[in-house]
Protein backbone atom coordinates (compact mmCIF):
# COMPACT_ATOMS: atom_id res chain seq x y z
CA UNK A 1 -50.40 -151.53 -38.55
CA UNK A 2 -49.18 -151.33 -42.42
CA UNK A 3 -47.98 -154.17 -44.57
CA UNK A 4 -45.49 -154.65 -47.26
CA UNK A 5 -43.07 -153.76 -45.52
CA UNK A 6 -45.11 -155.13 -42.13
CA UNK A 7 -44.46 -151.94 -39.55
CA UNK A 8 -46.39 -150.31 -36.85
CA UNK A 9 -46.84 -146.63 -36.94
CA UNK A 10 -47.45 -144.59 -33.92
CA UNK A 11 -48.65 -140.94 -34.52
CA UNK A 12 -48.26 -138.14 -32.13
CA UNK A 13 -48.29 -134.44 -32.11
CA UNK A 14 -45.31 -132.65 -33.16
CA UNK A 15 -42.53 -133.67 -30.77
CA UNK A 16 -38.94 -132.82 -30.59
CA UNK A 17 -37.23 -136.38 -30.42
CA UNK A 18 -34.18 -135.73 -27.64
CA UNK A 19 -32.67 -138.94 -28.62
CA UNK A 20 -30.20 -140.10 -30.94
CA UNK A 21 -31.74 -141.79 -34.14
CA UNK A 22 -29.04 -144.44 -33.96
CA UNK A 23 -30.68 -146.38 -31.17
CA UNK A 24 -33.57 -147.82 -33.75
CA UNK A 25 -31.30 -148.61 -36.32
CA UNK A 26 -30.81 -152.24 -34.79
CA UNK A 27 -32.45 -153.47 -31.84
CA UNK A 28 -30.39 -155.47 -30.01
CA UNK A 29 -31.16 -159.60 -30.47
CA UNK A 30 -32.12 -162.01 -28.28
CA UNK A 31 -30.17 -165.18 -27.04
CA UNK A 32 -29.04 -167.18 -28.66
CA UNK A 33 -32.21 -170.28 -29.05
CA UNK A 34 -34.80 -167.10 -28.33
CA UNK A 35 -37.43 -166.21 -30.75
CA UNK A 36 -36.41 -162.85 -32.60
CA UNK A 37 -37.35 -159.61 -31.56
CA UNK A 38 -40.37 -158.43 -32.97
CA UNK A 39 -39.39 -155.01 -33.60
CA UNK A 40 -36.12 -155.09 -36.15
CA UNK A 41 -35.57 -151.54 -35.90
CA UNK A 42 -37.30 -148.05 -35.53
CA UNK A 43 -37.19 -144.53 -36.89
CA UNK A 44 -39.06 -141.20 -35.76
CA UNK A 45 -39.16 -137.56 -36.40
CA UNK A 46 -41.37 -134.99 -37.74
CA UNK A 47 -43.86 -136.00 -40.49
CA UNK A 48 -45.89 -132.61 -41.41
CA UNK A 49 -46.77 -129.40 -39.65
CA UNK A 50 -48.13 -130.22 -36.48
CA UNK A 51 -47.31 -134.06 -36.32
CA UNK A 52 -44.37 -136.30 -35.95
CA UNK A 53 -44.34 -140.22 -36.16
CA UNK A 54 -42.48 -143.33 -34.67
CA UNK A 55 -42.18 -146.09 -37.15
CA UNK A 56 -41.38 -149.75 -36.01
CA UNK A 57 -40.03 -152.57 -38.09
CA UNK A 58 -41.49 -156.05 -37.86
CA UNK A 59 -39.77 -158.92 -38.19
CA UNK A 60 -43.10 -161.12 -38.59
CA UNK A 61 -46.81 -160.66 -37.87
CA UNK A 62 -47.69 -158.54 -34.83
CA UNK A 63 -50.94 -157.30 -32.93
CA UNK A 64 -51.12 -154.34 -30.52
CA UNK A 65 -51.75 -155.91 -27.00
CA UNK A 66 -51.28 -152.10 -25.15
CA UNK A 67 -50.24 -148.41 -26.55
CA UNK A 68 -50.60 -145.74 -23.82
CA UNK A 69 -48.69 -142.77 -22.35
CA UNK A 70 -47.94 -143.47 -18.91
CA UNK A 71 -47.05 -141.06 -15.83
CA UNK A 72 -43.17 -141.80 -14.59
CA UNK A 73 -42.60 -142.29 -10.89
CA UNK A 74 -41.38 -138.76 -10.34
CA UNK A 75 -44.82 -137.17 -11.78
CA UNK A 76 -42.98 -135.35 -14.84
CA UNK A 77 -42.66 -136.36 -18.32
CA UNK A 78 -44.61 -139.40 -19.42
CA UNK A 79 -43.26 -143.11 -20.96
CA UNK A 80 -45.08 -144.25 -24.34
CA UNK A 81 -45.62 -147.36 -24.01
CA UNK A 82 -45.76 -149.52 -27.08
CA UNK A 83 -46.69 -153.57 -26.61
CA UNK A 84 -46.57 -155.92 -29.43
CA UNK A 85 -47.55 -159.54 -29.17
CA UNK A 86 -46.76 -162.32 -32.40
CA UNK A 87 -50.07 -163.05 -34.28
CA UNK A 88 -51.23 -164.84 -36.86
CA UNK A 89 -50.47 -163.71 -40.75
CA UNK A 90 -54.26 -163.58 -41.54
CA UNK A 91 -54.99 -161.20 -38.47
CA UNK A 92 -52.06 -158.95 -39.24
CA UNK A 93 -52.90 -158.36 -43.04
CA UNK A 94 -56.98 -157.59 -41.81
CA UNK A 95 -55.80 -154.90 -39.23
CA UNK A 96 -53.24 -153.66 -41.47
CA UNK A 97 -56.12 -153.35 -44.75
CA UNK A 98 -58.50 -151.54 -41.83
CA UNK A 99 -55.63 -149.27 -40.94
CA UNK A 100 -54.68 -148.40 -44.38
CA UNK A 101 -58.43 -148.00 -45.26
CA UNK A 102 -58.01 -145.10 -42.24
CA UNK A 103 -55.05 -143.62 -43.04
CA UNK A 104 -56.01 -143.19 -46.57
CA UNK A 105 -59.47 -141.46 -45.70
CA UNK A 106 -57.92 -139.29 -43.09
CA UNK A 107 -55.27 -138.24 -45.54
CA UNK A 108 -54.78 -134.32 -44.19
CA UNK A 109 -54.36 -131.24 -46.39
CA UNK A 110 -50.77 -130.38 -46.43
CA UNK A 111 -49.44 -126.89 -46.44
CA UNK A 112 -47.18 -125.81 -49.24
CA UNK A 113 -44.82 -123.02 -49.84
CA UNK A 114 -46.36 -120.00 -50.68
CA UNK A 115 -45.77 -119.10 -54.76
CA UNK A 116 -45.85 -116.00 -57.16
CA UNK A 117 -49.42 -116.24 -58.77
CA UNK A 118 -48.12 -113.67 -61.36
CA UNK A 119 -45.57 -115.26 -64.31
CA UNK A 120 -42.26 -114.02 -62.69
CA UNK A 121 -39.66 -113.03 -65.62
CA UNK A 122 -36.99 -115.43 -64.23
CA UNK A 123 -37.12 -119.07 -63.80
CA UNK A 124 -38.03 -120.83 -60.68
CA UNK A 125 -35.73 -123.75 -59.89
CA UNK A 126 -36.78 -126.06 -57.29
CA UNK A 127 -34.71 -127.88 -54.97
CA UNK A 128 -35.68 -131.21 -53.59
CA UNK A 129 -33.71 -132.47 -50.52
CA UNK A 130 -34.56 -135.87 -50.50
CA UNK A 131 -35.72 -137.65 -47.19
CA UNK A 132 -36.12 -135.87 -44.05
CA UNK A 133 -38.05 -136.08 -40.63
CA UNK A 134 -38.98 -139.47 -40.10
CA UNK A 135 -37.33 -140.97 -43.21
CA UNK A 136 -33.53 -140.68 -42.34
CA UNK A 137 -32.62 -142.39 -45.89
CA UNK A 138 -28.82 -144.07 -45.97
CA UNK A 139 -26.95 -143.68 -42.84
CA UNK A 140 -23.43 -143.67 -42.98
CA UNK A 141 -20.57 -144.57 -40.27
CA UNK A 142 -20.50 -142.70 -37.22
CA UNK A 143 -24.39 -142.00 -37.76
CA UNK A 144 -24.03 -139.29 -40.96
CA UNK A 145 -27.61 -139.24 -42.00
CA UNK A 146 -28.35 -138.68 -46.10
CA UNK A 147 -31.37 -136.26 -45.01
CA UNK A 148 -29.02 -134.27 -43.04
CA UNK A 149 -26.49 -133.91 -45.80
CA UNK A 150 -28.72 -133.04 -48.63
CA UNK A 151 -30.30 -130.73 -46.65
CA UNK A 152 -27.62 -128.65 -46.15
CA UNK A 153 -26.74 -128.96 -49.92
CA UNK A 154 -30.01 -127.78 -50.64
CA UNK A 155 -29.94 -124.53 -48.69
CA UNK A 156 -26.28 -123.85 -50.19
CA UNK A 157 -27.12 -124.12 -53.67
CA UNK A 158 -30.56 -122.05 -53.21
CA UNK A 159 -28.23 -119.42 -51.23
CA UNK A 160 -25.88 -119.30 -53.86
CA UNK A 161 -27.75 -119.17 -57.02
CA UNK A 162 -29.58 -116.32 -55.32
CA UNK A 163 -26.62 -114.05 -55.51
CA UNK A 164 -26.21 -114.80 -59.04
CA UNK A 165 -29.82 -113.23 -59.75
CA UNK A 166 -30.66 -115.01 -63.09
CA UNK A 167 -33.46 -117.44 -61.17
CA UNK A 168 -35.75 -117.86 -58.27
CA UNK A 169 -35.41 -120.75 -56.17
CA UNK A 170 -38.23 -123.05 -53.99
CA UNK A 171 -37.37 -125.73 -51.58
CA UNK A 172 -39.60 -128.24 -51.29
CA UNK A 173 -38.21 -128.73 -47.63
CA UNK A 174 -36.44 -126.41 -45.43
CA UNK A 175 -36.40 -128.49 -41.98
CA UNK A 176 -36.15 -131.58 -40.65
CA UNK A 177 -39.64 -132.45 -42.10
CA UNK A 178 -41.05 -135.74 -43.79
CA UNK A 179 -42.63 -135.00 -47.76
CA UNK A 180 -44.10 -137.60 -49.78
CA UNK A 181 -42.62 -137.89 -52.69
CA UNK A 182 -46.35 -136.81 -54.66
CA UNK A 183 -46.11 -133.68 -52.79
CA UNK A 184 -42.85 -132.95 -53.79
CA UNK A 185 -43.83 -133.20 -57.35
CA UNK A 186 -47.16 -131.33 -56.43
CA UNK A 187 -44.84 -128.18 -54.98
CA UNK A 188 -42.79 -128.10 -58.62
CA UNK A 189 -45.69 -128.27 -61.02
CA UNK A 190 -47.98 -125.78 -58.89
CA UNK A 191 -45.25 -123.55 -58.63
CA UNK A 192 -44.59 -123.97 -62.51
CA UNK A 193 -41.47 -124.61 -62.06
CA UNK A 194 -38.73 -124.31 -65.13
CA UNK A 195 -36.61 -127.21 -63.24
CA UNK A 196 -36.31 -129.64 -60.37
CA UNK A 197 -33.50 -130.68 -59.27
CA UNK A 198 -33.76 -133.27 -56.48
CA UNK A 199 -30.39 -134.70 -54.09
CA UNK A 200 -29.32 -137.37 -52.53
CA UNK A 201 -26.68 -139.16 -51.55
CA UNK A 202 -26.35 -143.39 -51.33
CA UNK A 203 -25.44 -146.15 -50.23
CA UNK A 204 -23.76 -149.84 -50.64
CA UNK A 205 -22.51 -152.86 -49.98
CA UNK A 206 -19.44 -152.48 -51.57
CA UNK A 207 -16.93 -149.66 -50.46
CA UNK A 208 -15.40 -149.34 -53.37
CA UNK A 209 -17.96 -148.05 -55.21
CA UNK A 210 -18.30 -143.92 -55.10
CA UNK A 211 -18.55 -140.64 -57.01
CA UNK A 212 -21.64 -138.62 -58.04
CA UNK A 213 -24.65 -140.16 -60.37
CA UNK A 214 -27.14 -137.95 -62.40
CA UNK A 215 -30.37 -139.27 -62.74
CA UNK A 216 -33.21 -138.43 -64.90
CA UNK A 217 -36.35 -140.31 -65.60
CA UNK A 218 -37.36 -143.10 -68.02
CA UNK A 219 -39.96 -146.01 -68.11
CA UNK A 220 -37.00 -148.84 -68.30
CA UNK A 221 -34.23 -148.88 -66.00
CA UNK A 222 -30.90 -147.67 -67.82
CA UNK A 223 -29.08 -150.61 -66.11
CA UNK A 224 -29.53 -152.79 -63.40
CA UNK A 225 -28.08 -150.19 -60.58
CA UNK A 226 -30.79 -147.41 -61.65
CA UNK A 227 -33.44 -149.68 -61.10
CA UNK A 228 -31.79 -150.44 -57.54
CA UNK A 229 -31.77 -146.85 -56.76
CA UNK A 230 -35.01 -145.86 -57.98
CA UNK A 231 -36.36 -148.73 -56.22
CA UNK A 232 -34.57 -147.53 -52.81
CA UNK A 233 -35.66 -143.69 -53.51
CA UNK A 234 -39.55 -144.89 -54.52
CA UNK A 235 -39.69 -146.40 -50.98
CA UNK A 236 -39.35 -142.98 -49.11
CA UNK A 237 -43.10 -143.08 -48.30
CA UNK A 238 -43.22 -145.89 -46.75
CA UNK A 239 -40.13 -145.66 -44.75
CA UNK A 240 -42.13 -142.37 -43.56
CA UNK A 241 -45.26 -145.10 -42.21
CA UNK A 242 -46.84 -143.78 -45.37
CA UNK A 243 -49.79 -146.84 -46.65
CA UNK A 244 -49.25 -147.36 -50.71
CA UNK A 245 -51.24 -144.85 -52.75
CA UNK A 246 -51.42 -142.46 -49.45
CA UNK A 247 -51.10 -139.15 -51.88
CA UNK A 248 -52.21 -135.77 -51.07
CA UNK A 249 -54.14 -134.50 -54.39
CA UNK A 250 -53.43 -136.15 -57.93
CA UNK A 251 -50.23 -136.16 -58.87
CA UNK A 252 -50.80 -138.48 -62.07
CA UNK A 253 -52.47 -136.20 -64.93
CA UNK A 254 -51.84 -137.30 -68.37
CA UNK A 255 -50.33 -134.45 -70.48
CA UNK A 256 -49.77 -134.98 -74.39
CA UNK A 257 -47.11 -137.49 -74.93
CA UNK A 258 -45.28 -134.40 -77.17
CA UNK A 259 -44.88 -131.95 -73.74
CA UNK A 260 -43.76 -135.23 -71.80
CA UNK A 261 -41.06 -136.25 -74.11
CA UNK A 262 -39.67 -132.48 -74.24
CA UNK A 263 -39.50 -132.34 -70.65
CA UNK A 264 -37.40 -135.41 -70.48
CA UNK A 265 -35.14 -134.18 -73.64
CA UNK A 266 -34.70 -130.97 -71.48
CA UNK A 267 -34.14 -132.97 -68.12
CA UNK A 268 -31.40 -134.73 -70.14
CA UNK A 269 -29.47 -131.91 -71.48
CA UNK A 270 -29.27 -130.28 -67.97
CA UNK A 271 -28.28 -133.56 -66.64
CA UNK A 272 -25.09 -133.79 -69.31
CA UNK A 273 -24.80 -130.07 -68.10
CA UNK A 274 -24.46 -131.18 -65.09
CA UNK A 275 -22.10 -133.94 -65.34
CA UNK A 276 -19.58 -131.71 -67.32
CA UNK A 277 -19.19 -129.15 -64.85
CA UNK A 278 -19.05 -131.82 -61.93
CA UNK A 279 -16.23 -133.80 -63.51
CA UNK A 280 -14.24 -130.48 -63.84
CA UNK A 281 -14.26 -130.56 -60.06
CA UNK A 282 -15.52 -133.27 -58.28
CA UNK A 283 -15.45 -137.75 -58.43
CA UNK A 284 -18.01 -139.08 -61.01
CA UNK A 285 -19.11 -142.40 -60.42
CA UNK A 286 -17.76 -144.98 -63.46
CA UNK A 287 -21.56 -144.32 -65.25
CA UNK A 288 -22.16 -140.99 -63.98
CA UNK A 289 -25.47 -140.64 -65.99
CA UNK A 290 -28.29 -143.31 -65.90
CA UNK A 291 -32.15 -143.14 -65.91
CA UNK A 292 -35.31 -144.68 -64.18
CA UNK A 293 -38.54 -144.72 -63.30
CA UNK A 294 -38.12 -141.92 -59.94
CA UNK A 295 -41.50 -140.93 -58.87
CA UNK A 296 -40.07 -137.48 -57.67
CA UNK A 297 -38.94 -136.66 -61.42
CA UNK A 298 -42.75 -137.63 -63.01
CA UNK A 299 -44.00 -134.39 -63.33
CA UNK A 300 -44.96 -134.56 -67.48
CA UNK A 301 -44.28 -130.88 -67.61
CA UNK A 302 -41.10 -130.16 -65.14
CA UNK A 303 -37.61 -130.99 -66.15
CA UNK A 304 -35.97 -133.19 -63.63
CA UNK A 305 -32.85 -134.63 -62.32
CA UNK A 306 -31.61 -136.46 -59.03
CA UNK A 307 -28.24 -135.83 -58.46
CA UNK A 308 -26.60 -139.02 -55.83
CA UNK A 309 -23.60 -136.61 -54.80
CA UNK A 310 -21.61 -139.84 -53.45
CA UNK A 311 -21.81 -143.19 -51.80
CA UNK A 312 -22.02 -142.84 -47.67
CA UNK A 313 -20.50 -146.52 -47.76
CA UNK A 314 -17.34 -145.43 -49.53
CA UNK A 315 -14.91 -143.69 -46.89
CA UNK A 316 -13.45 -141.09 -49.46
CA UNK A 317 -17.16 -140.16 -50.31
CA UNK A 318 -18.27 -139.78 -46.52
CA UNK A 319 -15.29 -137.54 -46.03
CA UNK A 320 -16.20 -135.35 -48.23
CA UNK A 321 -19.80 -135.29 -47.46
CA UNK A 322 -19.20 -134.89 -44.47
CA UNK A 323 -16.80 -131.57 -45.16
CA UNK A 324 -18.69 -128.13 -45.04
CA UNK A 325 -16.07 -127.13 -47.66
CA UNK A 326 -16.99 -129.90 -49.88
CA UNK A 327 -20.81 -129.16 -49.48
CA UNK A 328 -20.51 -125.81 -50.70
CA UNK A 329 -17.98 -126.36 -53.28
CA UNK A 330 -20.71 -129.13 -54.50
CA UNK A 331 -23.64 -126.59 -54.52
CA UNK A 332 -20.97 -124.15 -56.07
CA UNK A 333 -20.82 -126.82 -59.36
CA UNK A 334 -24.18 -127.42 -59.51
CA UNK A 335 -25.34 -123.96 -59.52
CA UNK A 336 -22.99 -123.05 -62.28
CA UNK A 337 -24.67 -125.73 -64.00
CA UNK A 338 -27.90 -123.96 -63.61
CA UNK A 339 -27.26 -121.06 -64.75
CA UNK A 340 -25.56 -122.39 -67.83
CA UNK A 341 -28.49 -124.20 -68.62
CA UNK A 342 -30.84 -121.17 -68.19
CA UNK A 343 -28.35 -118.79 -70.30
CA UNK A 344 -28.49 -121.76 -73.03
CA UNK A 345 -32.12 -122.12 -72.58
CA UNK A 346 -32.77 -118.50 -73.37
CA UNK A 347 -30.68 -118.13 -76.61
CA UNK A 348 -32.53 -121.07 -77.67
CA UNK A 349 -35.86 -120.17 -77.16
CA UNK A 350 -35.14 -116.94 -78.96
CA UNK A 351 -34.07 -119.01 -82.36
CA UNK A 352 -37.48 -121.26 -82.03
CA UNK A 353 -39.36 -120.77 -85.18
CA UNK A 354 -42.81 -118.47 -84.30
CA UNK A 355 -45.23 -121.55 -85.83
CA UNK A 356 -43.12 -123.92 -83.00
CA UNK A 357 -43.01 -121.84 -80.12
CA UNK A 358 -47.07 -121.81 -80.86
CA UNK A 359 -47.02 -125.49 -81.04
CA UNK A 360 -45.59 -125.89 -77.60
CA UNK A 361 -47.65 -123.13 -76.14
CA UNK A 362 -50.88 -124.62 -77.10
CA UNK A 363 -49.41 -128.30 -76.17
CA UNK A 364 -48.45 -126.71 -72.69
C-alpha cells in the first residue's frame, strides 16, 4: 500500500503482460446508487531487470483482505487474485508508512549501461525516452501510448546520429522497461555525459492545443503550463508504484553554483538550437521554449533539455506521432541540432582564454 496518490502495488517476477494496457485505464463503475469501485484504474509492465509490477488506483482508503496466485480449473496457468476491502483513513496511511518504510530499505541495486572508463575524444549524448514499462505516461485515442512513441524516437535519433560519427550516444532505456527518474540522471552524469536530451510527448484537455515544446530547467516555473508539465513528468515514479524519495544512490550532490549555472546557459543554447531547426520543419507549439523545475534535467554538471514533440490530445499531433515517417523525420531535426551544437561547441572551446578554460576545469 503507498499514499499520496493512495495505490496498491503488487510485485512479481518479470512477466510478459498478454493483455492490452487499455483495460486498467478505467474500470468500469458501478450502478447507479452503488458505492464506487475501489480500484479507479490499473497499470502494469516491467519495472527493472528481473521484475515487473501491477499498480492499482484507489479511489479511497483500502486494506488487503486476500492476495494469492490461485490454480485455474483446467490445472494450467494460475489467476492472481487481488482482494481489497474499504478501511478506515488512519489504518490505510499506517500500512502505507510500514510499506514505504520496506520498499525504501529493500531499494535493489539497479544495473546500468555499461560506459567507456577512458575519456572518449567525442561527446556522449544521452537519450532519455521518457516513461516506459509500468508507467505508460499520456495515452492517446485508439490506445497510442507516449512510452511507446518516444521510444521509438529515441532509437531513431541514436541510429541516426551514429552515422554522422561526430558523437557517441547512451540510452538510458532501450525496452519496454520502468527508470526512475534519479537513475536516469545517475546514467548521464556517470557516463559524463556532454548532453541529455530527454522526450516526450503530452497531453490535454483542450484539442486545440499542439506543436513541439523545449524544455530546460529552472527553479521557477517559466509560466503556468511548465509548471503543469513538470509537475505531470516529476510524477513518473510514482505512477511506476515508486514510494517518495525511493532513489537508487544520491542523485542530489551540490556542485559550485558557477558549474551549475554554465550547464543551464549551455542547456539553453542547445534548446534555441533546437527550436530553430524544428520550426524549419516541423509545428512549434505558440511558446515553444519554457523552463521548470524537471527532476530528469538536475544533473548540476549535464546540459539538459526535454523536448514534448506534440500533444497526443490534438488529432493533427497524434497523426503525426503516430507516422513512422514523421518519427524519423523528427529524430532527423533533432539530430541535426546536435551536431550543430557540438560543431559550435568545439570552435568555442578553442577561442576560451587558457586562464578560463583552467577556471572551469578546476570548478568541474
Amino acid at each position: 500500500m503507498l499514499a499520496d496518490p493512495d495505490r496498491v502495488v503488487v510485485e512479481l517476477p518479470e512477466t510478459s503482460f498478454l493483455i492490452d494496457p487499455a483495460i486498467g485505464r478505467e474500470v468500469a463503475g458501478r450502478k447507479k446508487g452503488e458505492a464506487p469501485a475501489l480500484v479507479s484504474g490499473f497499470r502494469f509492465g516491467q519495472f527493472a531487470r528481473g521484475r515487473s509490477r501491477i499498480v492499482f488506483d484507489l479511489s479511497g482508503p483500502a486494506r488487503i483482505v486476500k492476495a494469492v496466485a490461485e490454480p485455474t480449473a483446467s490445472g494450467g496457468a494460475a489467476r492472481l487474485v487481488v482482494e481489497l476491502a474499504q478501511t478506515q483513513a488512519e489504518s490505510f496511511r499506517a500500512a502505507a508508512r510500514a510499506a514505504r518504510a520496506a520498499q525504501l530499505q529493500k531499494a535493489p541495486a539497479r544495473e546500468e549501461p555499461a560506459t567507456a572508463t577512458e575519456v572518449a575524444a567525442k561527446p556522449l549524448v544521452v537519450i532519455d525516452a521518457g516513461h516506459g514499462g509500468v508507467d505508460m505516461g499520456a495515452v492517446g485515442a485508439k490506445s497510442v501510448y507516449e512510452k511507446d512513441i518516444v521510444l521509438d524516437v529515441a532509437r531513431r535519433l541514436a541510429a541516426k546520429l551514429a552515422t554522422g560519427d561526430r558523437v557517441r550516444t547512451l540510452l538510458t532505456r532501450d525496452s519496454d522497461e520502468f527508470v526512475p527518474l534519479g537513475d536516469r540522471v545517475k546514467i548521464a552524469r556517470k557516463a559524463n555525459a556532454a548532453l541529455l536530451v530527454s522526450i516526450h510527448a503530452d497531453m490535454l484537455n483542450e484539442a486545440s492545443v499542439h506543436g513541439a515544446t523545449v524544455y530546460t530547467v529552472s527553479d521557477r516555473a517559466s509560466d503556468a503550463e511548465a509548471a503543469r508539465v513538470a509537475a505531470s513528468e516529476n510524477a513518473a515514479d510514482k505512477a511506476g508504484g515508486m514510494a517518495e524519495s525511493e532513489e537508487i544512490g544520491d542523485v542530489h550532490d551540490i556542485l559550485f553554483d558557477l558549474t551549475r549555472r554554465e550547464t543551464r546557459a549551455i542547456g539553453h543554447q542547445f534548446a534555441t538550437s533546437l527550436i530553430d531547426f524544428w520550426k524549419a520543419a516541423g509545428d512549434l507549439n505558440k511558446n515553444p521554449i519554457r523552463s521548470a523545475g524537471f527532476v530528469v534535467l538536475k544533473a548540476p554538471d549535464v546540459p539538459s533539455v526535454l523536448l514534448e514533440l506534440g500533444y497526443l490530445s490534438n488529432e493533427r499531433d497524434l497523426a503525426k506521432l503516430g507516422s513512422e515517417h514523421w518519427r524519423q523525420s523528427a529524430a532527423d531535426r533533432v539530430a541535426q541540432a546536435v551536431e550543430r551544437y557540438f560543431a559550435r561547441r568545439t570552435a568555442g572551446v578553442e577561442r576560451i582564454a587558457p586562464e578560463r578554460s583552467a577556471e572551469l576545469a578546476i570548478v568541474r
